[in-house]
Structures are given as structure tokens and as C-alpha cells.
C-alpha atoms as a PDB file:
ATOM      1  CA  UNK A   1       0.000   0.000   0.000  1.00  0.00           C
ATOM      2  CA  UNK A   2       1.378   3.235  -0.666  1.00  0.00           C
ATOM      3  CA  UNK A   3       2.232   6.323   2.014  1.00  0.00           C
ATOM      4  CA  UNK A   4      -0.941   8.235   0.350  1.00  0.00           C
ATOM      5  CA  UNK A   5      -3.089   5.456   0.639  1.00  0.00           C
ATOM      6  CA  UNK A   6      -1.954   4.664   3.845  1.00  0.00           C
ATOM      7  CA  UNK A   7      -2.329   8.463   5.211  1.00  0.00           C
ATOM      8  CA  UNK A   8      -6.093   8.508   3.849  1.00  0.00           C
ATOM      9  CA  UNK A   9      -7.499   5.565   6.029  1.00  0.00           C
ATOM     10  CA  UNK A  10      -5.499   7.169   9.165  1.00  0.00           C
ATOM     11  CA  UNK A  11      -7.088  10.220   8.732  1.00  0.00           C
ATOM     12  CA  UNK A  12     -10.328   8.649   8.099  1.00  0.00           C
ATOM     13  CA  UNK A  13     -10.246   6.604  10.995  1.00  0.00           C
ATOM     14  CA  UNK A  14      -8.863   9.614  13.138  1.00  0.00           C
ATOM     15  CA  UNK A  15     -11.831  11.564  11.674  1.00  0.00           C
ATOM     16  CA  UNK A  16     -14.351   8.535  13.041  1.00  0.00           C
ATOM     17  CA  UNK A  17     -12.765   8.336  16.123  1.00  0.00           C
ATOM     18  CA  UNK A  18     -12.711  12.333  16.926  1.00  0.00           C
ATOM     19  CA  UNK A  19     -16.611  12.394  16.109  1.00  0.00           C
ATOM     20  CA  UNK A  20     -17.374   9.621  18.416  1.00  0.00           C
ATOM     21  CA  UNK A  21     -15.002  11.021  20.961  1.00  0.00           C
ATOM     22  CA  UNK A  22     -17.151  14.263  21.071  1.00  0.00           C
ATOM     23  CA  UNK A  23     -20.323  12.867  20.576  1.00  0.00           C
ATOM     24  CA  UNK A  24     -20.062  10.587  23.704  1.00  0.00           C
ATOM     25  CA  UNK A  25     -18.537  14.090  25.358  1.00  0.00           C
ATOM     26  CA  UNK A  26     -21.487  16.266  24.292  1.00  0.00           C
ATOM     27  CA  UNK A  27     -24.188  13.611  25.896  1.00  0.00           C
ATOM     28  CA  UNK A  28     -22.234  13.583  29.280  1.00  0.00           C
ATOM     29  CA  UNK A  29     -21.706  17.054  29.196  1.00  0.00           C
ATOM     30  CA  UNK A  30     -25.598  17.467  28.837  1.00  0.00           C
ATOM     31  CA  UNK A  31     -26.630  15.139  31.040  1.00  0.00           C
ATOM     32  CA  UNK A  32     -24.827  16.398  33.761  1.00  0.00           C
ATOM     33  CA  UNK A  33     -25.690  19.607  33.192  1.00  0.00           C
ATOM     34  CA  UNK A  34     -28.896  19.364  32.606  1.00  0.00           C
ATOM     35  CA  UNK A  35     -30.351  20.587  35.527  1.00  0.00           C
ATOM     36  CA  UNK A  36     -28.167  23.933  35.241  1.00  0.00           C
ATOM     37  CA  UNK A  37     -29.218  24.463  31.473  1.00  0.00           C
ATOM     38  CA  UNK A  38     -33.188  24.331  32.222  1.00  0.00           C
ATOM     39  CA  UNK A  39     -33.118  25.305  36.099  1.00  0.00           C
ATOM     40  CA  UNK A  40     -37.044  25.567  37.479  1.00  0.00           C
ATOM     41  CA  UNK A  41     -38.020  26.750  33.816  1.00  0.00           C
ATOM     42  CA  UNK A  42     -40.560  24.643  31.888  1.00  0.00           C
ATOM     43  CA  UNK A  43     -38.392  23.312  29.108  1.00  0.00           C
ATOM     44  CA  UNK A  44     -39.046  20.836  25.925  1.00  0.00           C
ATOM     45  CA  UNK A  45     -37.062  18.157  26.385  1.00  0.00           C
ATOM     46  CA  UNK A  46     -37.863  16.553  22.926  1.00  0.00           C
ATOM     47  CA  UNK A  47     -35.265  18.672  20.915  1.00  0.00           C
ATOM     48  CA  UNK A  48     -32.754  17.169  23.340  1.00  0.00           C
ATOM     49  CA  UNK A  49     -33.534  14.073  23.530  1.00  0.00           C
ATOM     50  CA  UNK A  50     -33.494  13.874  19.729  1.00  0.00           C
ATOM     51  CA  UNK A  51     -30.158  15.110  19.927  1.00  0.00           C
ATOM     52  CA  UNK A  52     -28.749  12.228  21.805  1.00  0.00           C
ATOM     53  CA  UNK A  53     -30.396  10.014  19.316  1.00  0.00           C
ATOM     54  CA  UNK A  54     -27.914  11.430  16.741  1.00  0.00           C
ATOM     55  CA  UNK A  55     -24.889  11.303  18.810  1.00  0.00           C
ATOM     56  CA  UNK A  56     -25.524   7.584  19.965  1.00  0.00           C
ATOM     57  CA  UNK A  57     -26.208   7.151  16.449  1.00  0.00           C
ATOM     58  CA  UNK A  58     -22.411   8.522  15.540  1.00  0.00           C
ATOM     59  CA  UNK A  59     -20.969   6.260  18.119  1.00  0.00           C
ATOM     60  CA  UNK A  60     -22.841   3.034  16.284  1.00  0.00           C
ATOM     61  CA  UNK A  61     -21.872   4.453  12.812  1.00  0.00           C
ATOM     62  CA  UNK A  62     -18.172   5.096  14.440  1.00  0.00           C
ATOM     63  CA  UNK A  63     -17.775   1.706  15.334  1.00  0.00           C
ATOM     64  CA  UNK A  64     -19.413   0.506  11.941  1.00  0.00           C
ATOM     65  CA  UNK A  65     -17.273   2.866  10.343  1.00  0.00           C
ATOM     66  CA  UNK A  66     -13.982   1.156  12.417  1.00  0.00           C
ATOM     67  CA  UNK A  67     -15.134  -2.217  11.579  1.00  0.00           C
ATOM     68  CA  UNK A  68     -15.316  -1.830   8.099  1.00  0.00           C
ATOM     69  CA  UNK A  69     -11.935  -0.169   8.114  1.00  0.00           C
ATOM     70  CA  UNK A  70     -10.134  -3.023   9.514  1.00  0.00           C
ATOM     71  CA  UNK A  71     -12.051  -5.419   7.475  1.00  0.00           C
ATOM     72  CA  UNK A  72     -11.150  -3.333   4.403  1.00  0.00           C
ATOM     73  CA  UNK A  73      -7.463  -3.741   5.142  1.00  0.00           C
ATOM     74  CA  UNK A  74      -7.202  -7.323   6.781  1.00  0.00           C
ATOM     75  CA  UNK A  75      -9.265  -8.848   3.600  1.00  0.00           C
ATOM     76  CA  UNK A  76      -7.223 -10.890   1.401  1.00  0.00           C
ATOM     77  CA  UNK A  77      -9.854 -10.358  -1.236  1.00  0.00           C
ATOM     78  CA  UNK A  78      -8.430  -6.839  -2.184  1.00  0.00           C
ATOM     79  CA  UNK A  79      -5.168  -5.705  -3.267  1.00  0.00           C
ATOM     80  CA  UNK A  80      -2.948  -3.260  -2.712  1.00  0.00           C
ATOM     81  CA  UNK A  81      -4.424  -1.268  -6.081  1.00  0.00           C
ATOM     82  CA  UNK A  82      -7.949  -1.747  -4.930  1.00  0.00           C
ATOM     83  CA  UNK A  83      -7.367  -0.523  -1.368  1.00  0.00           C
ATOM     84  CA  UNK A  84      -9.897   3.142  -1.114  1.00  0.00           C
ATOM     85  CA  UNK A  85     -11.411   4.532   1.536  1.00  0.00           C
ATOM     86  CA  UNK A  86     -13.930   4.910  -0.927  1.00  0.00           C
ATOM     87  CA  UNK A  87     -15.808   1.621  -1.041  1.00  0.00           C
ATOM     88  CA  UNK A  88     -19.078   1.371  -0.920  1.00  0.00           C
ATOM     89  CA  UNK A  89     -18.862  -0.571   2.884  1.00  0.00           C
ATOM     90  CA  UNK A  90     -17.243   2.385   4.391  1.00  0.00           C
ATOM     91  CA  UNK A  91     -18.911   5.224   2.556  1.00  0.00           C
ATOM     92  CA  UNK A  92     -22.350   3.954   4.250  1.00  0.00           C
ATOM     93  CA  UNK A  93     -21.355   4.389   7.913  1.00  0.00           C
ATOM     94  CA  UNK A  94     -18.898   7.319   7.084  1.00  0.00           C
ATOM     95  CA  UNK A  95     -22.116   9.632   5.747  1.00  0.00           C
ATOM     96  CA  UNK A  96     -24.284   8.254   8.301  1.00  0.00           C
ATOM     97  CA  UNK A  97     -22.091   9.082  11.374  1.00  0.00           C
ATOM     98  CA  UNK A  98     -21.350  12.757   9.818  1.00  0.00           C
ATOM     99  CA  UNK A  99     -24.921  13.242   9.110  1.00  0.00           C
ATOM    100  CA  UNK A 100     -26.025  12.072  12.621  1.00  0.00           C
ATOM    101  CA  UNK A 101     -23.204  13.986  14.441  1.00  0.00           C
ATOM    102  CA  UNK A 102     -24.117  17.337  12.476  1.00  0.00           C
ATOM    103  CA  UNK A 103     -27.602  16.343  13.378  1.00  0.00           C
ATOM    104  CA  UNK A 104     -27.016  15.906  17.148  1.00  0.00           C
ATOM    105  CA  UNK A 105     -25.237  19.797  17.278  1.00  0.00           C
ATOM    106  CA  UNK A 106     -27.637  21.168  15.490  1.00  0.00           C
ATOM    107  CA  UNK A 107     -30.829  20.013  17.893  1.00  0.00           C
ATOM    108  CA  UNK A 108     -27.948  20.491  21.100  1.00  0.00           C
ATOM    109  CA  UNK A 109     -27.601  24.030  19.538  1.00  0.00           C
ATOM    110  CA  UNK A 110     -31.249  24.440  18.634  1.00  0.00           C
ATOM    111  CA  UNK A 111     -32.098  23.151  22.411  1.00  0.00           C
ATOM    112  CA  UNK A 112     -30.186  25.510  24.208  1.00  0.00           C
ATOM    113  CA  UNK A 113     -30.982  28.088  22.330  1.00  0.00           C
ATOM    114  CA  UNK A 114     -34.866  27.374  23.143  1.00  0.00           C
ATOM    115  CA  UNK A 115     -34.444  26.695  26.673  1.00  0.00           C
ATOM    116  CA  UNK A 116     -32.608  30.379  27.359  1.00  0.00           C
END
């Protein structure tokens, strides 16, 4: 495999791995918080809790998207000229855990935003 090759499934992983990092973040941040963000107010919870649908949904698609990486580069099915980060088995759960995670700050965003 060459270095460019090589350098483009690190930094996809990497990517993966940074999303899930904050994702998992962001929900412990705001569930620990919670009580400070809404205080005695009356506050809809639903935007919220849609949120941390998302961001469990980029951990899931993280680890989808970290199987698929190793399976990508321990299969003996595909050479060294075939190896992509662009195959269709790790462009699924790479879309779906960027969609989700902009998702999840969007309705985190949208929440706190509302509950001021």
C-alpha cells in the first residue's frame, strides 16, 4: 500500500474516532448539566432528547465505520491497487455518522438556544 493510501485511512479513521469522541462528550456534558441548562423553567425536552439520538447514532456508525476499516485492510480479497477509503462498505457508515453527528449539534444548539 502506498504512504498516500496509507495516510487517507489514518485520517479517516482519526476523523471517526474524533466524532465519536465528542459525541459521547457532548451527551455527558448534557446530562450532567442538565439541571443547570433548564433550572425551574418549563423546558421541551424533545429537541434534546433527539439530539442524543444522533450522537448515539455517531458512536454506532463510528464503530461501523472502524469495523469496516479493519475489514477493508485485513481482507485478502483486495489488493494493494484496490485498497480506497472509498468503497461502498465504508462510505455507508462514514455519511451516516457525519450526518447524525451534524444532526445531534444542530438540535444540542437548537435546544439551548430554546431553553434560554
Amino acid at each position: 500500500m502506498d504512504e498516500r493510501t496509507k495516510k487517507a485511512f489514518d485520517f479517516t479513521a482519526e476523523s471517526s474516532k474524533q466524532m465519536t469522541t465528542l459525541a459521547t462528550g457532548i451527551i455527558a456534558l448534557s446530562v450532567v448539566f442538565i439541571d443547570k441548562v433548564i433550572g425551574e423553567g418549563d423546558v421541551d425536552m424533545r429537541m434534546l432528547q433527539w439530539a442524543w439520538l444522533c450522537f448515539v447514532g455517531t458512536v454506532v456508525f463510528g464503530l461501523w465505520m472502524s469495523l469496516s476499516l479493519a475489514g477493508t485492510l485485513g481482507s485478502k480479497t483486495v489488493s494493494d491497487a484496490q485498497l480506497t477509503t472509498y468503497k461502498p462498505n465504508m462510505q455507508l457508515p462514514m455519511v451516516l455518522q457525519i450526518v447524525s453527528f451534524v444532526a445531534g449539534i444542530v438540535l444540542t444548539v437548537l435546544f439551548g438556544w430554546h431553553a434560554l
